[in-house]
PDB file of N, CA and C in Angstrom:
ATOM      1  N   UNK A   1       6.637  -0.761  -5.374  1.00  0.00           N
ATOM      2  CA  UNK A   1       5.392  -1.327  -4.908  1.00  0.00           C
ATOM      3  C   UNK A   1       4.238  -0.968  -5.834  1.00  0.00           C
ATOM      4  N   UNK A   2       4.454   0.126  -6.306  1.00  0.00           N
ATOM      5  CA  UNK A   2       3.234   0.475  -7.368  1.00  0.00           C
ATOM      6  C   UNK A   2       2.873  -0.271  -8.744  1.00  0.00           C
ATOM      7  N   UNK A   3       4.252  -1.081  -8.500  1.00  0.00           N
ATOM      8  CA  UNK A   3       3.905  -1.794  -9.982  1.00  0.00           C
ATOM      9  C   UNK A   3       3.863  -2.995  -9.702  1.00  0.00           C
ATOM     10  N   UNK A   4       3.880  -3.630  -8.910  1.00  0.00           N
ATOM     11  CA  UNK A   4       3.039  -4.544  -8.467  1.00  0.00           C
ATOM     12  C   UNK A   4       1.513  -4.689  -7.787  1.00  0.00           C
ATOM     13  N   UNK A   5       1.345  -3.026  -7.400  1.00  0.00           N
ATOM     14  CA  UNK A   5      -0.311  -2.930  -7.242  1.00  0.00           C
ATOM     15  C   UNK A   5      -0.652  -3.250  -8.353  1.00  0.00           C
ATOM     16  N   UNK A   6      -0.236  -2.475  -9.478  1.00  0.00           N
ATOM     17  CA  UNK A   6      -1.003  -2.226 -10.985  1.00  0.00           C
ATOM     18  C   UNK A   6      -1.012  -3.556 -11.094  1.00  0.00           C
ATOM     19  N   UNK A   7       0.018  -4.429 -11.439  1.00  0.00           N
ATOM     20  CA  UNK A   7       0.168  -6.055 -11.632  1.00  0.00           C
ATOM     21  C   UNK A   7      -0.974  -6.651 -10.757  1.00  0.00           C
ATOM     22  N   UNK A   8      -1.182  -6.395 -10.135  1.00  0.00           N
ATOM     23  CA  UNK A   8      -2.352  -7.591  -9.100  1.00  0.00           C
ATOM     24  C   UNK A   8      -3.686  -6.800  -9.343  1.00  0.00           C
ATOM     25  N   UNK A   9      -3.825  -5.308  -8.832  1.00  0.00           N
ATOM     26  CA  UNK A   9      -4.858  -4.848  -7.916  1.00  0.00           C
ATOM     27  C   UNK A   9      -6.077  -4.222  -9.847  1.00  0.00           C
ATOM     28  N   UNK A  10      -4.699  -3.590 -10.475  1.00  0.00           N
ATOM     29  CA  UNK A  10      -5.282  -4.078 -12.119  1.00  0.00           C
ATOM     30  C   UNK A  10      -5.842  -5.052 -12.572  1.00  0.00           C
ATOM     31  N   UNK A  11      -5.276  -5.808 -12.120  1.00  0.00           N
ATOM     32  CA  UNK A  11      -5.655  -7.387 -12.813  1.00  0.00           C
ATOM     33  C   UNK A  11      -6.656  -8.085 -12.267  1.00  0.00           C
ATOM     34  N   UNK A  12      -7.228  -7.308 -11.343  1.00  0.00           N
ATOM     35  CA  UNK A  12      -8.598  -7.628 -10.374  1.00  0.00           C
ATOM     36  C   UNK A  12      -8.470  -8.853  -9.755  1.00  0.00           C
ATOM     37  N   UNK A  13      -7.081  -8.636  -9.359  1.00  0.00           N
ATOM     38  CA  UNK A  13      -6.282  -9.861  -8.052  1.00  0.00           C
ATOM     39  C   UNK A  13      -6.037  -9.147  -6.978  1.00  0.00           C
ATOM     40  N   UNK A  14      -5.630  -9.546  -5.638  1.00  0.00           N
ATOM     41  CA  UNK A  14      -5.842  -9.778  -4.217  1.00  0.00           C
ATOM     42  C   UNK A  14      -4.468  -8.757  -4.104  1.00  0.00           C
ATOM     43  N   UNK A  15      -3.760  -7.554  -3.723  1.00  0.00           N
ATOM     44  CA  UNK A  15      -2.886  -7.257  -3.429  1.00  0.00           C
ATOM     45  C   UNK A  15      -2.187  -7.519  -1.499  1.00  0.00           C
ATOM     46  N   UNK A  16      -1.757  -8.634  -1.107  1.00  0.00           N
ATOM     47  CA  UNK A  16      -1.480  -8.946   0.362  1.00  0.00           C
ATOM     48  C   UNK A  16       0.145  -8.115   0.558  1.00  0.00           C
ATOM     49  N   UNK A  17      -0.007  -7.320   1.683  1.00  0.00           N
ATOM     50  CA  UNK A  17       1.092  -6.770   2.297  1.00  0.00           C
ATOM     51  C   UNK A  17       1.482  -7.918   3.347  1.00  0.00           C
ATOM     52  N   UNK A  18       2.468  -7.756   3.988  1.00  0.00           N
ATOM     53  CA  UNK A  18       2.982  -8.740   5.030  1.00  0.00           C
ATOM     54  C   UNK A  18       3.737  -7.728   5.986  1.00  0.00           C
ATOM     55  N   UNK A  19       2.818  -7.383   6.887  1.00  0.00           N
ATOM     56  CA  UNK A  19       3.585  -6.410   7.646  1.00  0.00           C
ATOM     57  C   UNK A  19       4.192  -7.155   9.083  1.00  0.00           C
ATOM     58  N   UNK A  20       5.231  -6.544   9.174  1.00  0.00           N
ATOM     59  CA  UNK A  20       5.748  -7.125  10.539  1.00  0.00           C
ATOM     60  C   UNK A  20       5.127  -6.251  12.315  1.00  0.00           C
ATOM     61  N   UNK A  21       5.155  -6.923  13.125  1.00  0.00           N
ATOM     62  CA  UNK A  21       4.558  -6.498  13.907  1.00  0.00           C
ATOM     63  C   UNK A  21       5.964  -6.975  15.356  1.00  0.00           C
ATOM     64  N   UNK A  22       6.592  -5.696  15.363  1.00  0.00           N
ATOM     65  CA  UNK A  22       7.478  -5.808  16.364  1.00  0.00           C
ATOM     66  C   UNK A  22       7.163  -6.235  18.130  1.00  0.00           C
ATOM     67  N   UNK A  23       7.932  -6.523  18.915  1.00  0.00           N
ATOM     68  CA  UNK A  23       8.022  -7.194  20.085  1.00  0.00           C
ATOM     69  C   UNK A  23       7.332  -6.407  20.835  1.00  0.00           C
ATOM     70  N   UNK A  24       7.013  -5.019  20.549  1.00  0.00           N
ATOM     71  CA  UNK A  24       5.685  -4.295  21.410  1.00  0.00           C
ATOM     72  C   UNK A  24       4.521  -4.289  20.960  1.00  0.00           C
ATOM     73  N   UNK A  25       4.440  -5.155  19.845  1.00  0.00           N
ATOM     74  CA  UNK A  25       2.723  -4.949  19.295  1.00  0.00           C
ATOM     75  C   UNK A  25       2.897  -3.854  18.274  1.00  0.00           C
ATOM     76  N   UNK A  26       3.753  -3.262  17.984  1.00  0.00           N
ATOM     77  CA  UNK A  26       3.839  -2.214  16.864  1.00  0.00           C
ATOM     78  C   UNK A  26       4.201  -2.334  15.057  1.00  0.00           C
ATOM     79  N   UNK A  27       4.092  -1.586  14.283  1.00  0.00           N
ATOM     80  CA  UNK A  27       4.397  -1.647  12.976  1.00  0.00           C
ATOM     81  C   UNK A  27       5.814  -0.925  13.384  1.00  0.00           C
ATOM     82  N   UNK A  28       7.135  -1.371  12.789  1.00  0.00           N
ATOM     83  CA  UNK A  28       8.056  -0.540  12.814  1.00  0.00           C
ATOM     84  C   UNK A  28       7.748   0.886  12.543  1.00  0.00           C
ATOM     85  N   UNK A  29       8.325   1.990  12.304  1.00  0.00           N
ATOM     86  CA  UNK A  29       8.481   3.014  11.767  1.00  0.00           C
ATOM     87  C   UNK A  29       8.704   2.918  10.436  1.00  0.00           C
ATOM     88  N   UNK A  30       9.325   2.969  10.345  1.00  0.00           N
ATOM     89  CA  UNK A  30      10.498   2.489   8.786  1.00  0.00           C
ATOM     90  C   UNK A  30       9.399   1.997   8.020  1.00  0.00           C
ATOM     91  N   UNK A  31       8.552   1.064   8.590  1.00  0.00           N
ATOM     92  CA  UNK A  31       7.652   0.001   7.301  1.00  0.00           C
ATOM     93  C   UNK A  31       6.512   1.302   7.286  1.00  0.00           C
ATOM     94  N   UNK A  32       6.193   1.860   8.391  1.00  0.00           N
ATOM     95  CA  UNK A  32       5.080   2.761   8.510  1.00  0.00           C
ATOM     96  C   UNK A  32       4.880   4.221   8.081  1.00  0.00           C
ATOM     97  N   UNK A  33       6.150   4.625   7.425  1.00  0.00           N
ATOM     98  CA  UNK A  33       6.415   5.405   6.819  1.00  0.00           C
ATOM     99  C   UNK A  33       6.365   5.264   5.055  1.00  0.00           C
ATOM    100  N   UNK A  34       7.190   4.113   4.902  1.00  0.00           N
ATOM    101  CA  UNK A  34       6.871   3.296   3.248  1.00  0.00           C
ATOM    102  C   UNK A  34       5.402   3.223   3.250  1.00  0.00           C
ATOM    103  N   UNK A  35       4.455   2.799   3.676  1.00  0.00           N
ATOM    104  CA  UNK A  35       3.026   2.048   4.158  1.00  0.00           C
ATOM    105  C   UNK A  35       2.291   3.794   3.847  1.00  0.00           C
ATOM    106  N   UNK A  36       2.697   4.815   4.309  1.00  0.00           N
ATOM    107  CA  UNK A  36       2.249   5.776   4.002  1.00  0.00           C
ATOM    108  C   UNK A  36       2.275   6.595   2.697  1.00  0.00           C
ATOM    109  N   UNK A  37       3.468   6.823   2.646  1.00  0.00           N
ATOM    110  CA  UNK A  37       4.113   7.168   1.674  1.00  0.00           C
ATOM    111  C   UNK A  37       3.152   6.464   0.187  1.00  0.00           C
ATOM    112  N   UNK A  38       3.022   4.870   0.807  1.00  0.00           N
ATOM    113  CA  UNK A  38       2.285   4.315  -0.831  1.00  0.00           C
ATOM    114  C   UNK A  38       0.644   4.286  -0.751  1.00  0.00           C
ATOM    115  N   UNK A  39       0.230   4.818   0.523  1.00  0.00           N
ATOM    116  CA  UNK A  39      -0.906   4.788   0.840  1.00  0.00           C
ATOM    117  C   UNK A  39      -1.548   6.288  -0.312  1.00  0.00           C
ATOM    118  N   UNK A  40      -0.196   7.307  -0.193  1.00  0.00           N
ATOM    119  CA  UNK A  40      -0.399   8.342  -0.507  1.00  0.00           C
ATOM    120  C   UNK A  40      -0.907   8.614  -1.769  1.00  0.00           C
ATOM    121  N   UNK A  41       0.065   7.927  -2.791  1.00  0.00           N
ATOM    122  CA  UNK A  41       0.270   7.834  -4.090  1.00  0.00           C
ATOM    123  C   UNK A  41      -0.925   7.140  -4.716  1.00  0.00           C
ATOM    124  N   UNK A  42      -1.800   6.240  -4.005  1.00  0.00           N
ATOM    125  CA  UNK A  42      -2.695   5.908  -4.180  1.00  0.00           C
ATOM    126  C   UNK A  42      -4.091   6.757  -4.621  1.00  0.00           C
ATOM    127  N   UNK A  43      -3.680   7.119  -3.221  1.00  0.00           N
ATOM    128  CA  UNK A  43      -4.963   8.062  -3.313  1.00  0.00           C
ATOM    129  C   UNK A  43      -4.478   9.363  -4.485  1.00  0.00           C
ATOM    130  N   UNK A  44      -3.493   9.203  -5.010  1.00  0.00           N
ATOM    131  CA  UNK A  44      -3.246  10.628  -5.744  1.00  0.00           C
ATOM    132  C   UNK A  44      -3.433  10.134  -7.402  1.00  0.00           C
ATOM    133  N   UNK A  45      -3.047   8.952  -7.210  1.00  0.00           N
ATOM    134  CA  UNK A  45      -3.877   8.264  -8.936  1.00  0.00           C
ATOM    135  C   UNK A  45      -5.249   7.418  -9.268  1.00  0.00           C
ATOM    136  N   UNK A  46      -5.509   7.919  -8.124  1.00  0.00           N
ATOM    137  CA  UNK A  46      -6.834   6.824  -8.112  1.00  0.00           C
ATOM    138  C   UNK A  46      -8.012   7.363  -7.307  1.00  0.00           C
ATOM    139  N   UNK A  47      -7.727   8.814  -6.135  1.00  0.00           N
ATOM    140  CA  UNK A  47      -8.536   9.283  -5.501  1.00  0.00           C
ATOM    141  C   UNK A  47      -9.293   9.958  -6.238  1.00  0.00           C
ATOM    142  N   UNK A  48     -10.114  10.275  -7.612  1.00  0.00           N
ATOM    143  CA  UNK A  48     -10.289  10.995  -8.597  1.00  0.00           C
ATOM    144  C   UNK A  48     -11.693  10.395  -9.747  1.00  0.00           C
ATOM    145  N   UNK A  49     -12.804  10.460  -9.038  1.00  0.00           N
ATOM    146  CA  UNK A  49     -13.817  10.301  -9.699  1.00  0.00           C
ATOM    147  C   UNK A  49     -13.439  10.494 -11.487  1.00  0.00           C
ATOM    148  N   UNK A  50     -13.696   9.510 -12.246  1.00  0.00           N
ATOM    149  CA  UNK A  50     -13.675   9.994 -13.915  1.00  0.00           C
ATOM    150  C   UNK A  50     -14.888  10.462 -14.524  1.00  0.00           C
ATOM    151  N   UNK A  51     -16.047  10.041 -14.066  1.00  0.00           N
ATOM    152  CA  UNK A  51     -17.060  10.471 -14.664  1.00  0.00           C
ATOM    153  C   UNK A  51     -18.215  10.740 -13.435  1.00  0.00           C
TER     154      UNK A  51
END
């Protein structure tokens, strides 16, 4: 997934997730764990003032 952020969200294009939303109104687990996980990595290359 990260290299398709870089591919879009680099390229100062639109990055769209498509999350599923199960029969109780919920995000699976499974997706909500990935969803974190890349939420994370984000903030760990990019949470970081340069100047």
């Amino acid at each position: 997934m990260m290299g398709k952020y870089d591919f879009s969200v680099g390229r100062n294009a639109n990055f769209l997730l498509g999350m599923v939303i199960d029969n109780r109104g919920l995000v699976p687990e499974a997706d909500v764990t990935q969803l974190t996980v890349f939420g994370q990595e984000i903030k760990q290359r990019f949470g970081h003032k340069i100047a």
